[in-house]
N, C-alpha and C. Protein backbone atom coordinates (compact mmCIF):
# COMPACT_ATOMS: atom_id res chain seq x y z
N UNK A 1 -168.15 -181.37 152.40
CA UNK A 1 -167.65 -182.32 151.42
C UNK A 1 -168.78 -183.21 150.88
N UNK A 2 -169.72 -183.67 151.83
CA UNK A 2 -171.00 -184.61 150.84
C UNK A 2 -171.73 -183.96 150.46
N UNK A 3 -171.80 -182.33 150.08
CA UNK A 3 -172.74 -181.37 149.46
C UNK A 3 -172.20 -181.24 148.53
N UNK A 4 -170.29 -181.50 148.09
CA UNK A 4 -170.19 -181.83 146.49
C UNK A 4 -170.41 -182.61 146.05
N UNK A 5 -170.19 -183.70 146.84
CA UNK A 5 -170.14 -185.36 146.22
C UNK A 5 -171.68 -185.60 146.09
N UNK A 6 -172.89 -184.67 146.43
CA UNK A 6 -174.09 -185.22 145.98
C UNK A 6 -174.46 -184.35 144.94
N UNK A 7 -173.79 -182.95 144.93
CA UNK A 7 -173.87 -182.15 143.12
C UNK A 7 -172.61 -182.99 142.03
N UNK A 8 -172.11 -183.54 142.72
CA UNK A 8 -171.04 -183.99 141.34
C UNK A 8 -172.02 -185.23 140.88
N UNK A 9 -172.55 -186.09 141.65
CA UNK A 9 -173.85 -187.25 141.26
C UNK A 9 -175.21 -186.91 140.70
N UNK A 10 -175.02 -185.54 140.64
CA UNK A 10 -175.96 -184.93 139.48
C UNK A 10 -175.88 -185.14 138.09
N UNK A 11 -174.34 -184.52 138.11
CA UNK A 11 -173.54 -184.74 136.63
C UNK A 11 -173.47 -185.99 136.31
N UNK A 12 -173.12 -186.63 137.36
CA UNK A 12 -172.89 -188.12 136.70
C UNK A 12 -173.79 -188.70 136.15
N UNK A 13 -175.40 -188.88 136.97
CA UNK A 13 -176.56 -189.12 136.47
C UNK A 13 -176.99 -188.49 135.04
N UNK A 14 -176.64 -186.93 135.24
CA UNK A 14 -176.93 -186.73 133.67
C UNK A 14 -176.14 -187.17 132.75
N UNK A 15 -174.70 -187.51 132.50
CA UNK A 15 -174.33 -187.98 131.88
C UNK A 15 -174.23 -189.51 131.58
N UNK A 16 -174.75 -190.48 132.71
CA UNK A 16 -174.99 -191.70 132.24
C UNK A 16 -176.49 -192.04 131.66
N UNK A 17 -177.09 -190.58 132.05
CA UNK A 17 -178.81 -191.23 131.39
C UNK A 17 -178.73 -190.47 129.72
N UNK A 18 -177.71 -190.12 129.61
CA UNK A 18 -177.59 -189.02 128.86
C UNK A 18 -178.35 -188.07 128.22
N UNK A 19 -178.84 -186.96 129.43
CA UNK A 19 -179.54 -186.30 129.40
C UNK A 19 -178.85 -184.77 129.27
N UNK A 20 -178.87 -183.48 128.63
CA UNK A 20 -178.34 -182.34 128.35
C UNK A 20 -178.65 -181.88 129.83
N UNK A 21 -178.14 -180.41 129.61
CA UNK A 21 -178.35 -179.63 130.85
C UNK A 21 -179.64 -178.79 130.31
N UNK A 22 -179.42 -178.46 129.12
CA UNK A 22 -180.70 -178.09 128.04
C UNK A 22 -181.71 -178.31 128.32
N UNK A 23 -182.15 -179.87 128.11
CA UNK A 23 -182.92 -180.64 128.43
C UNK A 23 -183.80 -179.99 129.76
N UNK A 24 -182.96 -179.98 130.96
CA UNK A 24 -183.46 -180.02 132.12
C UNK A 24 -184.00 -178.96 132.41
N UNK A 25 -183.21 -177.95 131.45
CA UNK A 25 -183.48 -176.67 131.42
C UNK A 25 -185.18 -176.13 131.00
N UNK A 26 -184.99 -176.58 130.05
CA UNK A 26 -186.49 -176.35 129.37
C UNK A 26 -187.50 -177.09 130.38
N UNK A 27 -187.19 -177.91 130.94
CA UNK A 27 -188.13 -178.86 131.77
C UNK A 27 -188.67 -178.28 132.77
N UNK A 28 -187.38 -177.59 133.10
CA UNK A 28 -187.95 -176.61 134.49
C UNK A 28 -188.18 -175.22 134.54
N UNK A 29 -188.08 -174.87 133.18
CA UNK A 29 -188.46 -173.11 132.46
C UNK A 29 -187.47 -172.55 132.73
N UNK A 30 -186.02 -172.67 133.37
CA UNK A 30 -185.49 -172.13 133.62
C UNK A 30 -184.00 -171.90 132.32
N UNK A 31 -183.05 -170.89 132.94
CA UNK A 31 -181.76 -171.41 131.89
C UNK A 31 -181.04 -172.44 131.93
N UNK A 32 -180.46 -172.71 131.00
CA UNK A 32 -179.41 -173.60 130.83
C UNK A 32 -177.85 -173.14 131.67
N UNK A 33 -177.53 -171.81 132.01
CA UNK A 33 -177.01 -171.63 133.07
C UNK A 33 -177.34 -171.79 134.35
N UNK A 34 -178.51 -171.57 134.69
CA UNK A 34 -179.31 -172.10 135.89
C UNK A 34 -179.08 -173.55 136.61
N UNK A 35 -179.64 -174.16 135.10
CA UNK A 35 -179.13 -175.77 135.31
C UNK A 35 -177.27 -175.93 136.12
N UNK A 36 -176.84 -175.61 134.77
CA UNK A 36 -175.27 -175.52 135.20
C UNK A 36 -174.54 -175.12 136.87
N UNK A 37 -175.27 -173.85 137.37
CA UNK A 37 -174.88 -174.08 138.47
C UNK A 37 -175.65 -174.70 139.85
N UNK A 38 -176.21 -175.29 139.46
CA UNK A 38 -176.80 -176.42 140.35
C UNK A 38 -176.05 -177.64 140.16
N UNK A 39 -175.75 -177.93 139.08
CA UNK A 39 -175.11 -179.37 138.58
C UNK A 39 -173.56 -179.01 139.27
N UNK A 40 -172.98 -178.09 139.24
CA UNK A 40 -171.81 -177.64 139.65
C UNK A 40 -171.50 -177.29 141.26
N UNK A 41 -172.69 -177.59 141.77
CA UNK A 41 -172.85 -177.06 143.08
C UNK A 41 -172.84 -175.61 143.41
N UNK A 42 -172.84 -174.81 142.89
CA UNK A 42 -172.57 -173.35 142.65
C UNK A 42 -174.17 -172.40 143.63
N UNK A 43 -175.41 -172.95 143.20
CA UNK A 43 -176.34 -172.72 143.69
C UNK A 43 -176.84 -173.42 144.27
N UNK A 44 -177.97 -173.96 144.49
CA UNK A 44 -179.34 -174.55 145.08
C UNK A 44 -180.70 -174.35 144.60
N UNK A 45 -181.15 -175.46 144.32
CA UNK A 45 -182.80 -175.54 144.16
C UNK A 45 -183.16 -176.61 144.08
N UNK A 46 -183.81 -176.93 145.16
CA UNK A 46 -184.31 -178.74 145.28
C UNK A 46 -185.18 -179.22 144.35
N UNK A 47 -185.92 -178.17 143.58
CA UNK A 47 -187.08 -178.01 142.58
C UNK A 47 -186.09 -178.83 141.32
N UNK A 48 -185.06 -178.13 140.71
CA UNK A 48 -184.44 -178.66 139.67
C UNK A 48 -183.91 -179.59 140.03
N UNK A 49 -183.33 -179.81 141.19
CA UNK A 49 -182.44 -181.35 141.82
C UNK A 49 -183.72 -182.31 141.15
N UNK A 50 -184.72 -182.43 141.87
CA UNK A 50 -185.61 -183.07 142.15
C UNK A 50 -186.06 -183.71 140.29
N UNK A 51 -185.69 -182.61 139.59
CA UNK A 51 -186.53 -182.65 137.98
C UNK A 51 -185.37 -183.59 137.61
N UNK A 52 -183.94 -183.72 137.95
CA UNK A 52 -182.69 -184.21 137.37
C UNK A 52 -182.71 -185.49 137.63
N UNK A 53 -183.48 -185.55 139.12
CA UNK A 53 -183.45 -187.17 139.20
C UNK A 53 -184.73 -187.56 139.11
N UNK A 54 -185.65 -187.09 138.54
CA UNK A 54 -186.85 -187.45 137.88
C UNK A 54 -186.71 -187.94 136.67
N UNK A 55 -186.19 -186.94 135.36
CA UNK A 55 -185.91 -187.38 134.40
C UNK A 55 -184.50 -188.33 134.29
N UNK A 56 -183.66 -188.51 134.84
CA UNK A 56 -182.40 -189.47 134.53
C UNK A 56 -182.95 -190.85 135.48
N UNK A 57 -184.36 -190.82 136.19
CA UNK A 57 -184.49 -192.20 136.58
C UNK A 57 -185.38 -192.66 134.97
N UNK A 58 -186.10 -191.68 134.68
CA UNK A 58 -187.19 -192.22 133.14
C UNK A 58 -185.95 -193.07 132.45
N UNK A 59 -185.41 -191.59 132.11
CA UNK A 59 -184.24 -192.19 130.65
C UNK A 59 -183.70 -193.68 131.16
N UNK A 60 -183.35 -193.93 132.54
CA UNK A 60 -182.22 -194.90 132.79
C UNK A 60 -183.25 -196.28 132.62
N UNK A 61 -184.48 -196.41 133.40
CA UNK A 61 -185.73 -197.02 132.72
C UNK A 61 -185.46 -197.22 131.60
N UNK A 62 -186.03 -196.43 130.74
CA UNK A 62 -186.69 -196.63 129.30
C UNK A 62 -185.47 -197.77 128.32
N UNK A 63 -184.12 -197.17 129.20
CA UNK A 63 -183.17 -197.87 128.43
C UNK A 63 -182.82 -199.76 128.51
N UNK A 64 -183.46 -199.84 129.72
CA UNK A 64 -183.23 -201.15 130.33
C UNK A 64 -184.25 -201.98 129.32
N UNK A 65 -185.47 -201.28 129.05
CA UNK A 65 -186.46 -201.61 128.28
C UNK A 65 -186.39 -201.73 126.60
């Protein structure tokens, strides 16, 4: 149960920094389905976790600013 509740705080992060799945996609060379099932909990890769809360800490920054 806290292995969804920490992929569903993926989504949430991307959607409050409002960042695409696109976005993350290109960031990490990978697809935009790729993204999707990581954000969904579906797969695993700490590599893209790691890029999601890299970029949604910038965006959430930049915005305060």
């Amino acid at each position: 149960m806290a292995e969804q509740e920490k992929e569903m705080s993926l989504k949430e992060m991307l959607q409050q920094a409002g960042i695409t799945q696109k976005k993350i996609a290109q960031k990490a060379n990978v697809s935009p389905a790729a993204v999707s099932l990581i954000v969904s909990g579906k797969s695993k890769s700490k590599r893209i976790e790691d890029i999601i809360r890299e970029e949604t800490a910038k965006a959430l920054e930049q915005s305060k600013e």
